[in-house]
Protein backbone atom coordinates (compact mmCIF):
# COMPACT_ATOMS: atom_id res chain seq x y z
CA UNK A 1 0.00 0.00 0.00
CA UNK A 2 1.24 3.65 -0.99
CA UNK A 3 2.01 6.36 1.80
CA UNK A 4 0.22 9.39 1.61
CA UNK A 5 2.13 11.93 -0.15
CA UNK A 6 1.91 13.93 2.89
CA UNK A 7 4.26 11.41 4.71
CA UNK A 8 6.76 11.21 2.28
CA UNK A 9 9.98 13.10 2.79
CA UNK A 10 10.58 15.64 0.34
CA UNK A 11 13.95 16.21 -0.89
CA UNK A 12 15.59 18.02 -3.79
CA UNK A 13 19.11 17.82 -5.34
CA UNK A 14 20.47 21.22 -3.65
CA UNK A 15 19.84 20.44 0.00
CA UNK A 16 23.19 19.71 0.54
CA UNK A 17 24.28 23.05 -0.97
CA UNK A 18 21.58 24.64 1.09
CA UNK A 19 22.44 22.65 4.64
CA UNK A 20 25.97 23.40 4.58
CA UNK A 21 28.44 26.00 6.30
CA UNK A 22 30.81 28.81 5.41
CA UNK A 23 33.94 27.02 4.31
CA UNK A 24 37.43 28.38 5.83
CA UNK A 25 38.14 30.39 3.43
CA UNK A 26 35.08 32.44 3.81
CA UNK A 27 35.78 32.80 7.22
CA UNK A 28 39.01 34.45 6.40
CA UNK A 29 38.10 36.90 4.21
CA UNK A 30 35.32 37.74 7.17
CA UNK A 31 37.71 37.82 9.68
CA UNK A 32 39.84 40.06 7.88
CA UNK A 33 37.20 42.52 6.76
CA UNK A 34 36.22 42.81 10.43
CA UNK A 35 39.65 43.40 11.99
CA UNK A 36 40.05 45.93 9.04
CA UNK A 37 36.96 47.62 10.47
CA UNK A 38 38.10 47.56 13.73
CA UNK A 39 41.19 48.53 13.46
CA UNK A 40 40.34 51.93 11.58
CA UNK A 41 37.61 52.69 14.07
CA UNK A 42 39.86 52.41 17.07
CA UNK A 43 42.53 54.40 14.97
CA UNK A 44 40.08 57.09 14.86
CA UNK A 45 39.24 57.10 18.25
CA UNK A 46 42.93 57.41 19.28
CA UNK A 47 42.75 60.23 17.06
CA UNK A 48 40.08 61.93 18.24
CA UNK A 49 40.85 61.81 21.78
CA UNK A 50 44.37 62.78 21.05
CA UNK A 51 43.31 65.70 19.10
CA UNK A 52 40.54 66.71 22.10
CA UNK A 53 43.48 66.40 24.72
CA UNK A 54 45.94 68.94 22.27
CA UNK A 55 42.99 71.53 22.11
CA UNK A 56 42.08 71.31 25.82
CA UNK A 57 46.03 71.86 26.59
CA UNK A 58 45.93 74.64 23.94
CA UNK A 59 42.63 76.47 25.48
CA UNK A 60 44.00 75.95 28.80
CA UNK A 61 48.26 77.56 27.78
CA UNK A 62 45.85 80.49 25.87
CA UNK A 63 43.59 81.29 29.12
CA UNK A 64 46.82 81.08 31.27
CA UNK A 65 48.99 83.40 29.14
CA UNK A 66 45.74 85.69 29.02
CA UNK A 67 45.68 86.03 32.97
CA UNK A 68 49.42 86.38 33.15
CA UNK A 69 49.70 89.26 30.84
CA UNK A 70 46.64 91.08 31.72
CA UNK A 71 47.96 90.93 35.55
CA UNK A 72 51.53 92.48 34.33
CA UNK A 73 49.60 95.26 31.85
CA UNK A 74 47.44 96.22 34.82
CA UNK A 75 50.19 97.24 37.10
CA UNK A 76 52.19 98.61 34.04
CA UNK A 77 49.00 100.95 32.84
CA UNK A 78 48.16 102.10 36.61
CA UNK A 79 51.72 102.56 37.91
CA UNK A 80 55.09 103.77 37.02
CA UNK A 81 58.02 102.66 35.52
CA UNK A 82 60.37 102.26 38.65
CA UNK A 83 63.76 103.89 36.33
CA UNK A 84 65.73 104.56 40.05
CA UNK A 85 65.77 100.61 39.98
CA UNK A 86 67.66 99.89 36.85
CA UNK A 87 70.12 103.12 37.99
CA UNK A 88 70.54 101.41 41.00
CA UNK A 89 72.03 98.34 39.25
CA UNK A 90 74.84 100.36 37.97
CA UNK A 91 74.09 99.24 34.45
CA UNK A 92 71.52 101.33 31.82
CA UNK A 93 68.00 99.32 30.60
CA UNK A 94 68.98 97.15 27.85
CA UNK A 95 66.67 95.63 25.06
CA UNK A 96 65.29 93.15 25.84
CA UNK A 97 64.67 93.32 30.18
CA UNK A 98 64.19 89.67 31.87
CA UNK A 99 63.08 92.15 34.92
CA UNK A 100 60.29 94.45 35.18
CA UNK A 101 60.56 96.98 38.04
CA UNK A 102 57.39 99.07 38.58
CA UNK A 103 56.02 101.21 41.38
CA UNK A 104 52.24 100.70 41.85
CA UNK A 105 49.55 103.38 43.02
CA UNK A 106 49.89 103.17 46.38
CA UNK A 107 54.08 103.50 45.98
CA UNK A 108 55.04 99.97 46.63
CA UNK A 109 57.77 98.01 44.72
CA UNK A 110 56.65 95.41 42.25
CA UNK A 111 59.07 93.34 40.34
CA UNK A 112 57.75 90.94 37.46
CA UNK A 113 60.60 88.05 36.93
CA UNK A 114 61.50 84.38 35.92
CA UNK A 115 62.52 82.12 38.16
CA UNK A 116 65.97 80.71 38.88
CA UNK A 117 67.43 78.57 40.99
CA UNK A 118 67.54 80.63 44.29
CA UNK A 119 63.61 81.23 44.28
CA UNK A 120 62.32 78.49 42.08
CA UNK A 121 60.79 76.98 45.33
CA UNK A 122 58.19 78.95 44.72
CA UNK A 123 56.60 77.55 41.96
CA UNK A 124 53.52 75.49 42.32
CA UNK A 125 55.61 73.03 41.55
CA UNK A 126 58.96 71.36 40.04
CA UNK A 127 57.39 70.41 36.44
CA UNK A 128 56.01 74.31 36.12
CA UNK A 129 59.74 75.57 36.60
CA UNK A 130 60.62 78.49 35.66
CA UNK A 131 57.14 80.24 36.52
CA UNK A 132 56.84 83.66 36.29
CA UNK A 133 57.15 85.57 39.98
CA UNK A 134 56.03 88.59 41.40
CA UNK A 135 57.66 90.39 43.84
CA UNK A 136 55.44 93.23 45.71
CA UNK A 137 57.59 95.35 48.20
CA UNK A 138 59.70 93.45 50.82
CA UNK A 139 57.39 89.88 50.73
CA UNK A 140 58.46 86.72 49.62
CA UNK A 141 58.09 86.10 45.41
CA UNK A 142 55.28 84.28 44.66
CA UNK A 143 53.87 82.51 41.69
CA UNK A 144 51.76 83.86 39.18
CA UNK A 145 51.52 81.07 36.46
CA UNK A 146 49.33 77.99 38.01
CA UNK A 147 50.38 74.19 38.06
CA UNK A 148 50.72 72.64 34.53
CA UNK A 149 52.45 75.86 32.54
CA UNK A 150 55.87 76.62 33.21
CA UNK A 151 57.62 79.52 31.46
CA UNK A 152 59.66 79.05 28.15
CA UNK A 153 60.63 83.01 27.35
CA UNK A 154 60.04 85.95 29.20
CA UNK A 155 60.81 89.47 27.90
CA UNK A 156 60.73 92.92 28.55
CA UNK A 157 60.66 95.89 25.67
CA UNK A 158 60.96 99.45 27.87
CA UNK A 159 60.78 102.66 26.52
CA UNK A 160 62.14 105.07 26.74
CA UNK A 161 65.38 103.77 28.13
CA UNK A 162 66.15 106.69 30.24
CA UNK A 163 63.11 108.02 32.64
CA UNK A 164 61.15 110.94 31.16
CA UNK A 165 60.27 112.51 34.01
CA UNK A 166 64.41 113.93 34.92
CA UNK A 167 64.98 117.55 34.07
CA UNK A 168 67.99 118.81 32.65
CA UNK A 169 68.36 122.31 33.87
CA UNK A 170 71.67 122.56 31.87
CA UNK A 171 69.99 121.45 28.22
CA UNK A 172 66.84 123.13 29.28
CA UNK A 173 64.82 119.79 28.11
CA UNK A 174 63.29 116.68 29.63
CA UNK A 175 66.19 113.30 29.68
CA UNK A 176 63.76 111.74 26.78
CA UNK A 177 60.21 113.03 25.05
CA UNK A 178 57.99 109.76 25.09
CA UNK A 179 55.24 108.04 27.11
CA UNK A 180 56.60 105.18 28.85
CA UNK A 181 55.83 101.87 27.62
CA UNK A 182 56.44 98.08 27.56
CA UNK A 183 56.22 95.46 25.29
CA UNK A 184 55.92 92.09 26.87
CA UNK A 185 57.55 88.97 25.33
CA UNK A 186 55.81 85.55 26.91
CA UNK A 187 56.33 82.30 25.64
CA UNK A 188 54.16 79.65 27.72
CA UNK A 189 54.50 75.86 27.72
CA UNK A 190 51.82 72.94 29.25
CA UNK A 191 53.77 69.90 30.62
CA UNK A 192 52.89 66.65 30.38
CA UNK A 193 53.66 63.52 29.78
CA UNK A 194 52.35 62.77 26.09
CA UNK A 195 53.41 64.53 23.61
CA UNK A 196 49.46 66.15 23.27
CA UNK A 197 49.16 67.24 26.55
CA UNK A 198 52.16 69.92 25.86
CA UNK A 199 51.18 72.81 23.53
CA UNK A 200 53.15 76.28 22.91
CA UNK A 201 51.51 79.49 22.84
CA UNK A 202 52.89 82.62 21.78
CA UNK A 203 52.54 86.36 23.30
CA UNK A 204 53.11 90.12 22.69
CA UNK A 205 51.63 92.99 23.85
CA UNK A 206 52.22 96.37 24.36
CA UNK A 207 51.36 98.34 27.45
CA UNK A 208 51.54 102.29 28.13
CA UNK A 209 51.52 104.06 31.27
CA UNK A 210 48.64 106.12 31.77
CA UNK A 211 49.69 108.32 34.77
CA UNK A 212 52.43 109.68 33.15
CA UNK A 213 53.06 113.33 34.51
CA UNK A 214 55.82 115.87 34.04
């Protein structure tokens, strides 16, 4: 007696192609395609995050450089050049200065400087040697660059050389006929570890003192 057709088994002659499994060569090329993938998305993330870490250290060099120089053009706008210093010294005001000397409003000393080995204790700390000091009156230098930035060039542009302010009752004319003025030279460094944690900024400005009177 005949089965059903229901109960038969149906086959056709491509079940084995259809029932079998990658062969190792497929594999291969799989496994290489993915580690390709892989690969290039991890170099980009290394990439990325490198890049992120460079522009944070940037941002944070530029806001530091900002707050240094704005602190030194304050005192230089709102006080005097402090010329009896540099005659002290026994030798004239060359170009460039590593040393500012000023004399704020109230007629206390202020001296803007670089570190060196007899006061670098002051600096936040050893990897942010030099920093830049400041030295108000008879105190103790301290630090005005923060943790993280140390101090690659520091340089003072004063004008006029010789104080404006002297008489000469002989020549019947002022020692020099020019607003006193300073152009600051700063050169600012991050430190770390990696090279894109350390970035380099760059700058100049120029400030004038306002009280001048003669």
């Amino acid at each position: 007696m005949m089965r059903p057709a229901i109960y038969q088994r149906c086959s056709t002659p491509d079940d084995g192609r259809r029932n079998r499994g990658f062969t190792l060569m497929e594999l291969l090329v799989v496994l290489t395609i993915f580690s390709t993938v892989v690969v290039a998305a991890t170099d980009i993330f290394l990439l990325s995050s490198r890049s992120q870490r460079k522009i944070f250290s940037l941002e944070r060099a530029q806001a530091d450089a900002r707050f240094t120089m704005e602190a030194m053009t304050r005192e230089i706008r709102t006080g005097n050049l402090d010329y009896g210093y540099y005659d002290g010294r026994g030798t004239p005001i060359g170009l460039p200065e590593v040393e500012l000397a000023l004399i704020d409003s109230t007629g206390a000393a202020i001296r803007f400087h670089e570190s060196d080995a007899g006061n670098e204790e002051a600096c936040p700390e050893p990897q942010s040697r030099p920093c830049l000091l400041v030295t108000v009156g008879a105190n103790d230098p301290a630090s005005i660059t923060p943790k993280g930035v140390r101090v690659r060039n520091l340089k003072f542009y004063i004008s006029p050389t010789v104080d404006p302010t002297v008489f000469d009752p002989v020549s019947g004319s002022y020692a020099a006929d020019e607003q006193p003025r300073v152009t600051i030279v700063l050169v600012l460094e991050t430190t770390g570890t990696k090279a894109e944690e350390r970035s380099v900024v760059y700058f100049q400005t120029t400030a004038t003192n306002r009280s001048y009177v003669r």
